[in-house]
C-alpha atoms as a PDB file:
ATOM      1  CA  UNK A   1     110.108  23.155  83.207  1.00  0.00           C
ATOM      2  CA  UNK A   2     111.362  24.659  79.639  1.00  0.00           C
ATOM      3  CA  UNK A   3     108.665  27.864  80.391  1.00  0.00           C
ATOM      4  CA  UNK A   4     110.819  28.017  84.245  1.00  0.00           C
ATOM      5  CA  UNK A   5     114.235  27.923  82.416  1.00  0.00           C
ATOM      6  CA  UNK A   6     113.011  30.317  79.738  1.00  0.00           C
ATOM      7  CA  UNK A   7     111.792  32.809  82.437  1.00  0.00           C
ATOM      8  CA  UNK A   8     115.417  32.553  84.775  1.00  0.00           C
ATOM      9  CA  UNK A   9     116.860  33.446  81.312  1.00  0.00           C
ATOM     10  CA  UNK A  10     114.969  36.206  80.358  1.00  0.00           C
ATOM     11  CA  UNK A  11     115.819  37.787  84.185  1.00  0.00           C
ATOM     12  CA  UNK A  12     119.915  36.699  83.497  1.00  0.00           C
ATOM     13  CA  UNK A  13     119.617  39.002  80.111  1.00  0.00           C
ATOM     14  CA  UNK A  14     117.747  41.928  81.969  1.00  0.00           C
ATOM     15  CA  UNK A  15     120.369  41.854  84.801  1.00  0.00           C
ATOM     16  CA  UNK A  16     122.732  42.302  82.722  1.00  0.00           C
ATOM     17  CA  UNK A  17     121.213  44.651  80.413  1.00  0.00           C
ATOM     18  CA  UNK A  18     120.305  46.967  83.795  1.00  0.00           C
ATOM     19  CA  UNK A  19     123.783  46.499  84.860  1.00  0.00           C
ATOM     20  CA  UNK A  20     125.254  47.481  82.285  1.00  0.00           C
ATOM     21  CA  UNK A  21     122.880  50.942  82.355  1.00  0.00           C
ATOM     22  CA  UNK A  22     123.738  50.835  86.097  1.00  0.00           C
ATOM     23  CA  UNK A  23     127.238  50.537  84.968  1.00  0.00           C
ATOM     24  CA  UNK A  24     127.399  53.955  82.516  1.00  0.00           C
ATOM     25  CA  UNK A  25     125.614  56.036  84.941  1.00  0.00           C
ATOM     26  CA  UNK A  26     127.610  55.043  87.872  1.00  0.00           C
ATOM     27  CA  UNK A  27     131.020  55.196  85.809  1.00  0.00           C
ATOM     28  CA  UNK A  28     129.728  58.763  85.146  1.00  0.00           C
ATOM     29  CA  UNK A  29     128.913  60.184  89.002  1.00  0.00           C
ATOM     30  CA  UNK A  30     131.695  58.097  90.340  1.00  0.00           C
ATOM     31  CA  UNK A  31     129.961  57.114  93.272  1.00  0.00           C
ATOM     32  CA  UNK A  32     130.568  53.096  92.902  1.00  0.00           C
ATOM     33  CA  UNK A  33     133.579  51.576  91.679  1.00  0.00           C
ATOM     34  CA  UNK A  34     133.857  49.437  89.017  1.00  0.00           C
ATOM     35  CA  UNK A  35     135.467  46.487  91.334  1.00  0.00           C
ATOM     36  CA  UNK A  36     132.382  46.734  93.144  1.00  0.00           C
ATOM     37  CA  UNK A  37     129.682  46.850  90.477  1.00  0.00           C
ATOM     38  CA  UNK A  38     131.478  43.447  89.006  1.00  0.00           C
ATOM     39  CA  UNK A  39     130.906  41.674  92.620  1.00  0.00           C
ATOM     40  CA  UNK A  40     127.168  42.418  92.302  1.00  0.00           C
ATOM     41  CA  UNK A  41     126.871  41.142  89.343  1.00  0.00           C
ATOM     42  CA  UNK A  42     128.390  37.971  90.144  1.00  0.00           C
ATOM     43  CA  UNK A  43     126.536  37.343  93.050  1.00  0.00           C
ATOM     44  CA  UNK A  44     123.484  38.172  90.860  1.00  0.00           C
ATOM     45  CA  UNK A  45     124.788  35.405  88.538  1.00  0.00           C
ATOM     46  CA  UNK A  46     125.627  33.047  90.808  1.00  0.00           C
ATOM     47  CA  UNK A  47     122.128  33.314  92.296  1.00  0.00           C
ATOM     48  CA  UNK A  48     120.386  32.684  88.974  1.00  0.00           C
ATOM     49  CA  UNK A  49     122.830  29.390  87.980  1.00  0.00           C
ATOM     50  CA  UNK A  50     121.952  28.163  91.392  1.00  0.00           C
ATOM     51  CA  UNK A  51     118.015  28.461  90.762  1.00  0.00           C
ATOM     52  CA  UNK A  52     118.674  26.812  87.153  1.00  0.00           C
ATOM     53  CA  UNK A  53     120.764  23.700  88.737  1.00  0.00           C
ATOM     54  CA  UNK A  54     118.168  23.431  91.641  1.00  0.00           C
ATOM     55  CA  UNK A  55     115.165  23.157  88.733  1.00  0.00           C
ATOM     56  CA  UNK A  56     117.813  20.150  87.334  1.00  0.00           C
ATOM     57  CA  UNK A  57     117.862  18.566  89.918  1.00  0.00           C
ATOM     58  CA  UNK A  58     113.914  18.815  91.317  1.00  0.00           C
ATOM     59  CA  UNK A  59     113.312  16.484  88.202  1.00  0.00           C
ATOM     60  CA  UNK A  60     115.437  14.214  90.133  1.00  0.00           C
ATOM     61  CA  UNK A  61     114.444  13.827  93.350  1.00  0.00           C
ATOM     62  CA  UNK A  62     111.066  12.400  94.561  1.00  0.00           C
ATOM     63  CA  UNK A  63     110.144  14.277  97.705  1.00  0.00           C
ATOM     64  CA  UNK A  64     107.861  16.681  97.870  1.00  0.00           C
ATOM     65  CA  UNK A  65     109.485  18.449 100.308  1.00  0.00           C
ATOM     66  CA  UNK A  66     113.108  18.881 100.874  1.00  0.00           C
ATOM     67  CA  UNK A  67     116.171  21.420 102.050  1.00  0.00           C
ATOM     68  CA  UNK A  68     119.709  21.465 102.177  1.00  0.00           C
ATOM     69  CA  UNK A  69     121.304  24.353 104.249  1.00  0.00           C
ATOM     70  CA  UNK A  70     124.455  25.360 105.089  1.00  0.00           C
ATOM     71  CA  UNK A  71     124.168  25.755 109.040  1.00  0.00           C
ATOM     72  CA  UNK A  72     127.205  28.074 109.703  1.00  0.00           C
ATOM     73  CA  UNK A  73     125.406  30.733 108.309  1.00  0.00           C
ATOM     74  CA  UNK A  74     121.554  29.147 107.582  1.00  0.00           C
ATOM     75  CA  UNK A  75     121.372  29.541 103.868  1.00  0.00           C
ATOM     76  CA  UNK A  76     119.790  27.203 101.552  1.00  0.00           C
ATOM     77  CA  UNK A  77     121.857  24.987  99.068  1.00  0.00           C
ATOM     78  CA  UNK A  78     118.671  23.421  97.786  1.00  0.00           C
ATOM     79  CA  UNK A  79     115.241  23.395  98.706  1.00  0.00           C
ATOM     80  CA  UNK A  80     111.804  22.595  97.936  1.00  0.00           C
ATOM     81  CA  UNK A  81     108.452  23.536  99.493  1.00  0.00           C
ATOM     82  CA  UNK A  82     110.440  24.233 102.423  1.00  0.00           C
ATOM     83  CA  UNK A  83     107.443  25.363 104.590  1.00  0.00           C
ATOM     84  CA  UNK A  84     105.188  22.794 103.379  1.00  0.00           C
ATOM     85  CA  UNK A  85     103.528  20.462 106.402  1.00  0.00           C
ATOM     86  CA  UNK A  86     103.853  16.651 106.452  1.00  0.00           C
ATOM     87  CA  UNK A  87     103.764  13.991 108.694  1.00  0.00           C
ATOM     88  CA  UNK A  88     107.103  13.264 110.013  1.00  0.00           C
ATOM     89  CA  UNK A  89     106.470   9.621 111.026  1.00  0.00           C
ATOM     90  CA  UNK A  90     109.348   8.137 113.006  1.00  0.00           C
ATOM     91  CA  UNK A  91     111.758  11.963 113.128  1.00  0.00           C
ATOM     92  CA  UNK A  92     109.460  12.380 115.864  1.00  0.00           C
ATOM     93  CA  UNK A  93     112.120  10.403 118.286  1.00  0.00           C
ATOM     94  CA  UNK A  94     114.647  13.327 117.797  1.00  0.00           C
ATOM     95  CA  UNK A  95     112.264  15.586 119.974  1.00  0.00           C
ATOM     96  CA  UNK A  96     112.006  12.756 122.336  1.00  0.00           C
ATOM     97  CA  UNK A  97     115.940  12.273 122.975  1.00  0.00           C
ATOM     98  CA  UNK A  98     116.225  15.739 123.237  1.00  0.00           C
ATOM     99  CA  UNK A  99     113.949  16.108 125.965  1.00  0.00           C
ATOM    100  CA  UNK A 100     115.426  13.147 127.699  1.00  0.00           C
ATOM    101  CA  UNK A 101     118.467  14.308 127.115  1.00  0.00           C
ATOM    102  CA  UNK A 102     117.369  17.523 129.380  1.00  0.00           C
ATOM    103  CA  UNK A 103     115.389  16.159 131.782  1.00  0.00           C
ATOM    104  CA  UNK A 104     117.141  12.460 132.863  1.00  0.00           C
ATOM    105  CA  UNK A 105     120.071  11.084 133.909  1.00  0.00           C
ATOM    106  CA  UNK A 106     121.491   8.514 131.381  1.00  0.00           C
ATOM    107  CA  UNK A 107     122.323   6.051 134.292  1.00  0.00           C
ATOM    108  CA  UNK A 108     118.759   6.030 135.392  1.00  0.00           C
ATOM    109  CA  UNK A 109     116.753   3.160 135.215  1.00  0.00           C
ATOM    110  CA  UNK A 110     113.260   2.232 134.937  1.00  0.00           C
ATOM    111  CA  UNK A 111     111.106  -0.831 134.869  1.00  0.00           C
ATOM    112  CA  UNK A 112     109.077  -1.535 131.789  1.00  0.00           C
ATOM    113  CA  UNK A 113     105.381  -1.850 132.110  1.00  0.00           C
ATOM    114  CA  UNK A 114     102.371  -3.029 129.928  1.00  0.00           C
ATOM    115  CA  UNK A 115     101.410   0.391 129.030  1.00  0.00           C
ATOM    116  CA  UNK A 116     105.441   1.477 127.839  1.00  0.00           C
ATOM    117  CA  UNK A 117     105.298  -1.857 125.793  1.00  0.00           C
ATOM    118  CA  UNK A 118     101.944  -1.048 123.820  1.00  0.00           C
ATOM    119  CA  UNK A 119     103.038   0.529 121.035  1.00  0.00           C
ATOM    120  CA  UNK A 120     103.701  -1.750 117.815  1.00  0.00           C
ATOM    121  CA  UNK A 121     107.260  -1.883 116.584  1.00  0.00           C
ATOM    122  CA  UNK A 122     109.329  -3.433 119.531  1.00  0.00           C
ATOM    123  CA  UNK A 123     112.535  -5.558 120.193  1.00  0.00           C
ATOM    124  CA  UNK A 124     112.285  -8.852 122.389  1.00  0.00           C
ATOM    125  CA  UNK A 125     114.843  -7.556 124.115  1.00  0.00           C
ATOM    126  CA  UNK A 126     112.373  -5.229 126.001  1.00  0.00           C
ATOM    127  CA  UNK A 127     109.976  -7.411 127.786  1.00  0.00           C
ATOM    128  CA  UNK A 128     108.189  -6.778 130.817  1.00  0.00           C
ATOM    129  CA  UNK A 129     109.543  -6.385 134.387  1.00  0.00           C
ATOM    130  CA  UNK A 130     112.928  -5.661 132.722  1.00  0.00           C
ATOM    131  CA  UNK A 131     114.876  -2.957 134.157  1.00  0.00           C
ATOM    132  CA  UNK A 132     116.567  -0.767 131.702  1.00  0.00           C
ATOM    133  CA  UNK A 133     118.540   2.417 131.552  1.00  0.00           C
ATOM    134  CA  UNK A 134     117.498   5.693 129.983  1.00  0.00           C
ATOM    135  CA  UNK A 135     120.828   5.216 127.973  1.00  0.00           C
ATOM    136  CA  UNK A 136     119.940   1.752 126.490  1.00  0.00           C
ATOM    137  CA  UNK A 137     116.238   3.239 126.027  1.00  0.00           C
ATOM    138  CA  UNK A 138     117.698   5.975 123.719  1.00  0.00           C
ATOM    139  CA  UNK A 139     119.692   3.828 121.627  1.00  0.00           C
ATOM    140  CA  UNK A 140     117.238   1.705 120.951  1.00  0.00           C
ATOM    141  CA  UNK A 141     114.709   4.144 120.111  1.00  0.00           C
ATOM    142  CA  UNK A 142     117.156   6.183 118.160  1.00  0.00           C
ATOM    143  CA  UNK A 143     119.535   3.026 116.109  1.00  0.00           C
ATOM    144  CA  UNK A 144     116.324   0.642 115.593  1.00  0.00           C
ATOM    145  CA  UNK A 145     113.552   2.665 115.758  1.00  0.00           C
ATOM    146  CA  UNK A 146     112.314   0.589 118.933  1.00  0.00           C
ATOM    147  CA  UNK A 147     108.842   2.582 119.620  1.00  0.00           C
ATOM    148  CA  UNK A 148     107.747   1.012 122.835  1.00  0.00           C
ATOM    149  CA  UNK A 149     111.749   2.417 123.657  1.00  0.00           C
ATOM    150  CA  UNK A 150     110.577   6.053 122.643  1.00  0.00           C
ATOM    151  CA  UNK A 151     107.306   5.163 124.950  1.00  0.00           C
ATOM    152  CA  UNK A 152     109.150   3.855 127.811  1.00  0.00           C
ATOM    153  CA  UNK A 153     111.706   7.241 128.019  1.00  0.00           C
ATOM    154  CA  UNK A 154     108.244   9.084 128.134  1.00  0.00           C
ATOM    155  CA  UNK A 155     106.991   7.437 131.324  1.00  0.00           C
ATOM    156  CA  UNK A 156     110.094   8.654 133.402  1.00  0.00           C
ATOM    157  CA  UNK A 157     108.722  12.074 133.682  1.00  0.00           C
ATOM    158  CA  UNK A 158     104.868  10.985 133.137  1.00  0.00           C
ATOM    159  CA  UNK A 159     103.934  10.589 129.417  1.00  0.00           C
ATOM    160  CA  UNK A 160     101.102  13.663 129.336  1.00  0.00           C
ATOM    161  CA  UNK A 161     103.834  15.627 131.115  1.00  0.00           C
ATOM    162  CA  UNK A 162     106.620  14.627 128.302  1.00  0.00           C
ATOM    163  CA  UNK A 163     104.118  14.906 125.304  1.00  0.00           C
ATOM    164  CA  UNK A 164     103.767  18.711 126.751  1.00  0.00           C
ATOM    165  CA  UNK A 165     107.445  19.411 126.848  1.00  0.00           C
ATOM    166  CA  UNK A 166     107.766  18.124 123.574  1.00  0.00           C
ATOM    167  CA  UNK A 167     105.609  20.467 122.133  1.00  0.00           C
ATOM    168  CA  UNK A 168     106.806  23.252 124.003  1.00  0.00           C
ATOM    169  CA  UNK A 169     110.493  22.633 123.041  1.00  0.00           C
ATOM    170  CA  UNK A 170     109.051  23.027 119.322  1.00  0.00           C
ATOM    171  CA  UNK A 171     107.672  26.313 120.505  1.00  0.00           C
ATOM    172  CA  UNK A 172     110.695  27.589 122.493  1.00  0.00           C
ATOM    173  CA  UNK A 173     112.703  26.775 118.815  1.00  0.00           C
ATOM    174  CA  UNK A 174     110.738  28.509 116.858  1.00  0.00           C
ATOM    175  CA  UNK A 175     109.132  25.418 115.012  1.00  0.00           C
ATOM    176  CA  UNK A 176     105.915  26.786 114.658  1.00  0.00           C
ATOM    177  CA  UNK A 177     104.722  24.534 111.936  1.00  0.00           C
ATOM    178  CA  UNK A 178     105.497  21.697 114.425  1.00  0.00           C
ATOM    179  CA  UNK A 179     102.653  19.798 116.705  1.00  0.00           C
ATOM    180  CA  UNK A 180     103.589  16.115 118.521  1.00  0.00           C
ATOM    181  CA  UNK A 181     100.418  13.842 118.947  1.00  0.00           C
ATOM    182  CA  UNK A 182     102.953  11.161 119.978  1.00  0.00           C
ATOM    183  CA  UNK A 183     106.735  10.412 121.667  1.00  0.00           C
ATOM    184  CA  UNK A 184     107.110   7.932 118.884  1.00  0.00           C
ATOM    185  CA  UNK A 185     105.920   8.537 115.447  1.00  0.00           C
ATOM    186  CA  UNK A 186     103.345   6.213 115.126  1.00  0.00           C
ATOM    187  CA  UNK A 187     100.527   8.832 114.963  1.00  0.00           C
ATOM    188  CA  UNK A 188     100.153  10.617 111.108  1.00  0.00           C
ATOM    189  CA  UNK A 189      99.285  13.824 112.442  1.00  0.00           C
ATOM    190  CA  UNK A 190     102.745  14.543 113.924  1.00  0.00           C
ATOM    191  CA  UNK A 191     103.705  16.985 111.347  1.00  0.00           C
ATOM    192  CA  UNK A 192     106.030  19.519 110.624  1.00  0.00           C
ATOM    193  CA  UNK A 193     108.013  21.521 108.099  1.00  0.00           C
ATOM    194  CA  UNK A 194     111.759  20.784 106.343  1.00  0.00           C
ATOM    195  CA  UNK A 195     111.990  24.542 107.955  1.00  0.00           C
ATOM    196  CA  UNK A 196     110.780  23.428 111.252  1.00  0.00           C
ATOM    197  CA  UNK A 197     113.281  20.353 111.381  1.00  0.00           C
ATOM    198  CA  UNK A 198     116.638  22.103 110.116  1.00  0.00           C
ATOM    199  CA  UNK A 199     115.833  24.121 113.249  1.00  0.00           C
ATOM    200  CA  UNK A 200     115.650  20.897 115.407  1.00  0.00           C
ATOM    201  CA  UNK A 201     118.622  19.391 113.508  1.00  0.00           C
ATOM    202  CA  UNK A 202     120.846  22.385 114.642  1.00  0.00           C
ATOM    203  CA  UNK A 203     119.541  22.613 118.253  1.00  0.00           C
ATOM    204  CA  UNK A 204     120.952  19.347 118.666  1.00  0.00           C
ATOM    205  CA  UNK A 205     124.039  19.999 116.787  1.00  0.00           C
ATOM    206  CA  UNK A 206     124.475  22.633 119.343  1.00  0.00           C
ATOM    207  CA  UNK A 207     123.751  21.212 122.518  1.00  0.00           C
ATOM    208  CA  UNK A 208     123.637  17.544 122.014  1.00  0.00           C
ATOM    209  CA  UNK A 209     125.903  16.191 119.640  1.00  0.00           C
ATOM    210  CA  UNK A 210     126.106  13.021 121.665  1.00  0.00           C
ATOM    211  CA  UNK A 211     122.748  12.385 120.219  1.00  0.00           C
ATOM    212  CA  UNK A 212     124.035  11.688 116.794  1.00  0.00           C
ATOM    213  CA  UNK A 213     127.028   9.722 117.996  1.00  0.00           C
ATOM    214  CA  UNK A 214     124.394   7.435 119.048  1.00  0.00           C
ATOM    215  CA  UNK A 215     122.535   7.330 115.202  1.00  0.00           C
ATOM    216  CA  UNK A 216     125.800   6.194 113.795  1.00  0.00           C
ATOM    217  CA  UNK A 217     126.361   3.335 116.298  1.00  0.00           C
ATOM    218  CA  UNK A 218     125.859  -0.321 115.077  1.00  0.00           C
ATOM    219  CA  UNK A 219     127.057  -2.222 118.045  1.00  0.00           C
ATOM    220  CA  UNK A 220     124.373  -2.127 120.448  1.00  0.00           C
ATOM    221  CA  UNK A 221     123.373  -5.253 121.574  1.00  0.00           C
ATOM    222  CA  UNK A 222     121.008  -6.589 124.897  1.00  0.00           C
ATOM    223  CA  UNK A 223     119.795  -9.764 126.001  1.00  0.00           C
ATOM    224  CA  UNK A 224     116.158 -11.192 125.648  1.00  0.00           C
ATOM    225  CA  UNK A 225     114.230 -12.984 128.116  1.00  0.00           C
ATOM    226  CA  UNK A 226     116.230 -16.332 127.578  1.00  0.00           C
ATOM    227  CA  UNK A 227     119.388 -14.352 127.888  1.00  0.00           C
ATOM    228  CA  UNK A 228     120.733 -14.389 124.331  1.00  0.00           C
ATOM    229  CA  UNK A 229     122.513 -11.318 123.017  1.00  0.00           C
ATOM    230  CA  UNK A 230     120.341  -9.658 120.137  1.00  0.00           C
ATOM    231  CA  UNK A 231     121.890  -6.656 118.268  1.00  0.00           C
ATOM    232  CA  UNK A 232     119.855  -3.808 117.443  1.00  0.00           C
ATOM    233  CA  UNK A 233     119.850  -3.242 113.489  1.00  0.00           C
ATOM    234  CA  UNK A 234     120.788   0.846 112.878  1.00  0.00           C
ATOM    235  CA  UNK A 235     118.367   1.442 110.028  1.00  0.00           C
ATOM    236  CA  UNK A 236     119.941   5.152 109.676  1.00  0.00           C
ATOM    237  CA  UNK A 237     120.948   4.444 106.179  1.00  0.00           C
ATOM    238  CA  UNK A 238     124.239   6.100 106.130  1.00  0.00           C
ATOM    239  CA  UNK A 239     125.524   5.507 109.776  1.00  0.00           C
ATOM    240  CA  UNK A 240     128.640   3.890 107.769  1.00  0.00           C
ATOM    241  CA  UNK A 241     129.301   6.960 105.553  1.00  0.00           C
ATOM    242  CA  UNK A 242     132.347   9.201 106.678  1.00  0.00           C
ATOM    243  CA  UNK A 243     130.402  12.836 106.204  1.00  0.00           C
ATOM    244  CA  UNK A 244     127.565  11.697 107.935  1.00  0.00           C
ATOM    245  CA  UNK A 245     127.381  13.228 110.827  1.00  0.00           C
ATOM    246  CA  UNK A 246     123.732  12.204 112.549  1.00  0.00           C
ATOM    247  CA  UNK A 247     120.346  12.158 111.723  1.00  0.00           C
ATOM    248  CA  UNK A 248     117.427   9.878 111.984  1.00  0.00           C
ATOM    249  CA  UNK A 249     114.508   8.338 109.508  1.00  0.00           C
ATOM    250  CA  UNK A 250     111.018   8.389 109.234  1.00  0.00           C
ATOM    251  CA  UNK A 251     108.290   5.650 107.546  1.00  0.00           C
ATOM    252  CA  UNK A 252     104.675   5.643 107.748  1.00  0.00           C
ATOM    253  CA  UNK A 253     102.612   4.859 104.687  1.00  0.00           C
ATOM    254  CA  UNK A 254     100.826   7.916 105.208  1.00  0.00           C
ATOM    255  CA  UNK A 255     104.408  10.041 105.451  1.00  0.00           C
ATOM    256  CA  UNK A 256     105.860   8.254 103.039  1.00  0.00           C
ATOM    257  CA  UNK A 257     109.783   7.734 103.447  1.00  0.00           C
ATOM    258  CA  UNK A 258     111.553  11.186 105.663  1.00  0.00           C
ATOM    259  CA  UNK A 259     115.103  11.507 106.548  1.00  0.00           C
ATOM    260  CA  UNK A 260     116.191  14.315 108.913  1.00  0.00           C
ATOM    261  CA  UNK A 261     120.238  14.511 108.729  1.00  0.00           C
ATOM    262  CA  UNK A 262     123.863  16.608 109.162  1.00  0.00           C
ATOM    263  CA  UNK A 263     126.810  15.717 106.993  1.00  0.00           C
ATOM    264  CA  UNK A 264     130.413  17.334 106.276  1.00  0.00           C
ATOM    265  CA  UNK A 265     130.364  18.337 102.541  1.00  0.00           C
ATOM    266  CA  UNK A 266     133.072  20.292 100.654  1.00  0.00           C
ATOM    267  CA  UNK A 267     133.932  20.744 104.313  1.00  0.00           C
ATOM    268  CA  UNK A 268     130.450  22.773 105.204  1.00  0.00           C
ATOM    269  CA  UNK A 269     127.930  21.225 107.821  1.00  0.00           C
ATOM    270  CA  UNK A 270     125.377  20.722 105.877  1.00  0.00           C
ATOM    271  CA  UNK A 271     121.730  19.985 107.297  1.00  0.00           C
ATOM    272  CA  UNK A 272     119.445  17.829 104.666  1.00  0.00           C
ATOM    273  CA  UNK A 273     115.991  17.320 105.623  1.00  0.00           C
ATOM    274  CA  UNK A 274     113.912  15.361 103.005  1.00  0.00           C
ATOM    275  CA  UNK A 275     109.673  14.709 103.440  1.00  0.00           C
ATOM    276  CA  UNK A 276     107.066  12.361 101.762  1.00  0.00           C
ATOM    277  CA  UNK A 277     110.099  10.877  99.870  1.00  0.00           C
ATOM    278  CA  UNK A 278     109.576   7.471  97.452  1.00  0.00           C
ATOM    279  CA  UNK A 279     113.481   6.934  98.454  1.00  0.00           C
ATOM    280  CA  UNK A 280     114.795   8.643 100.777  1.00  0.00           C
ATOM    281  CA  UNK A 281     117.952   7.054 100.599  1.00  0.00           C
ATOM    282  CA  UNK A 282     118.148   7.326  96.806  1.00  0.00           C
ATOM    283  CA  UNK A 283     117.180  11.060  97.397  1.00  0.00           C
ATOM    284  CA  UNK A 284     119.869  11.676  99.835  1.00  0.00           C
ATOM    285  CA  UNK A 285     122.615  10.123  97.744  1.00  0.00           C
ATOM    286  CA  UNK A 286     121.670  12.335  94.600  1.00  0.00           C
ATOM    287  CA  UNK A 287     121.778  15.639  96.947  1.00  0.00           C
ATOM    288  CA  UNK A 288     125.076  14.464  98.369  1.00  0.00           C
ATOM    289  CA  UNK A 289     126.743  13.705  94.996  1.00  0.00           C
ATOM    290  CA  UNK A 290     124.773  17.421  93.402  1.00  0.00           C
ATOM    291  CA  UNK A 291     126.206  19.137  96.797  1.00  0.00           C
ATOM    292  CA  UNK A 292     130.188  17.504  96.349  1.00  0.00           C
ATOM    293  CA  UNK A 293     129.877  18.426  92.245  1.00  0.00           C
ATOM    294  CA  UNK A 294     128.680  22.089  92.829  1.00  0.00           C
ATOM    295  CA  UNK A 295     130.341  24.841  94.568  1.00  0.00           C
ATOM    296  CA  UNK A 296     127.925  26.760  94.558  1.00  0.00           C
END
């Protein structure tokens, strides 16, 4: 850390030092004004204080991977081993609403079967024989988590067939460090980058912001098998926070903790992607505060 510090500056004192040679030779053909020369620096400067108060606050956060980007113009805020691969665990399901979102009606319904029920992580109130809209399917995959939800959207279209759009989707977006194995999450080797998933993150900013209307909802309720009303727990930590726009998180114990996100900050859409986290949560909350203290 010191030798880091000690080497950003060593560079502030040699851009100065060359700008001030840079200064005397320009002053003398006349060629760039002086107004001008004094933005360069500054931008120079403001470059280097950024890379000293991201090395802050990289002692502070416990991901091993993480980015926070300003997506009005895509440049980073913050970032860490942004093209660095890890499993994405349950982030996964964004892929999957987007491609239900493109390829099914909301109103349509389908009838859950053994093989949509399989996969572990479930709610009682999908049971077998029930017959559920692709609306109800998507917020329970995308407020609880629900996996045999994210498996039942799959079957609509024929779950080979959806695994392949998927992964073509994270083709046709330019998320080339990204490869599904599953709809849901359950399966480690679902990977991708922070890169890859800012690029998801803004797709769906784009083109389905209805998506993350549905991550902030905490009222979703449906009935079991008896008929009692059981509410669907959102476990997106900050659905209840006003800058948050969207997002959805991620646990396997081979991920660790992942959290792929938009908020309004310092009135900037800001995209904050964090992998192989101890805290996710806790990680998020220090960016947020860093991002609302800094102007930079």
């Amino acid at each position: 850390m010191k030798h880091k510090i000690l080497l950003i500056s060593f560079t502030v004192l040699s851009l100065l030092f060359f700008g001030a040679q840079t200064t005397n030779a320009v002053t003398e053909t006349g060629v760039i004004s002086l107004e001008e020369q004094i933005k360069v620096l500054q931008e120079k400067i403001k470059y280097l204080q950024s890379l000293i108060l991201n090395l802050k606050i990289q002692k502070e956060i416990s991901a091993e991977s993480y980015l926070v980007m300003d997506i009005s113009n895509n440049s980073f805020i913050l970032k860490k081993n942004v093209n660095q691969t890890h499993s994405i665990a349950s982030i996964t399901k964004l892929m999957n609403a987007v491609i239900t979102a493109e390829n099914m009606k909301e109103d349509q319904s389908v009838i859950l079967t053994k093989e949509m029920l399989k996969p572990q992580g479930y709610s009682p109130s999908l049971f077998l024989n029930l017959s559920v809209t692709v609306k109800n399917l998507l917020k329970a995959s995308l407020i609880q988590s629900t996996n045999d939800a994210a498996e039942s959207l799959s079957y609509i279209v024929g779950h080979d067939k959806f695994l392949g759009l998927m992964n073509q989707k994270a083709r046709d977006l330019g998320m080339k460090d990204t490869y599904y194995y599953d709809v849901h999450g359950l399966n480690p080797k679902n990977h991708s980058t922070a890169t890859d998933l800012a690029k998801l993150v803004i797709y769906i900013n784009k083109n389905h912001p209805e998506l993350w209307t549905i991550t902030k909802d905490n009222d979703f309720w449906l009935p079991d098998p008896t008929g009692k009303m059981l509410k669907f727990k959102n476990l997106n930590n900050f659905y209840q926070t006003p800058e948050f726009i969207g997002g959805k998180t991620g646990y396997l114990k081979e991920a660790k903790e992942s959290f792929a996100s938009l908020f309004e900050l310092n009135g900037k859409t800001v995209a904050i992607v964090i992998l192989r986290s101890v805290n996710s949560k806790a990680d998020a909350i220090r960016i947020i505060d860093w991002v609302k203290s800094n102007s930079i």
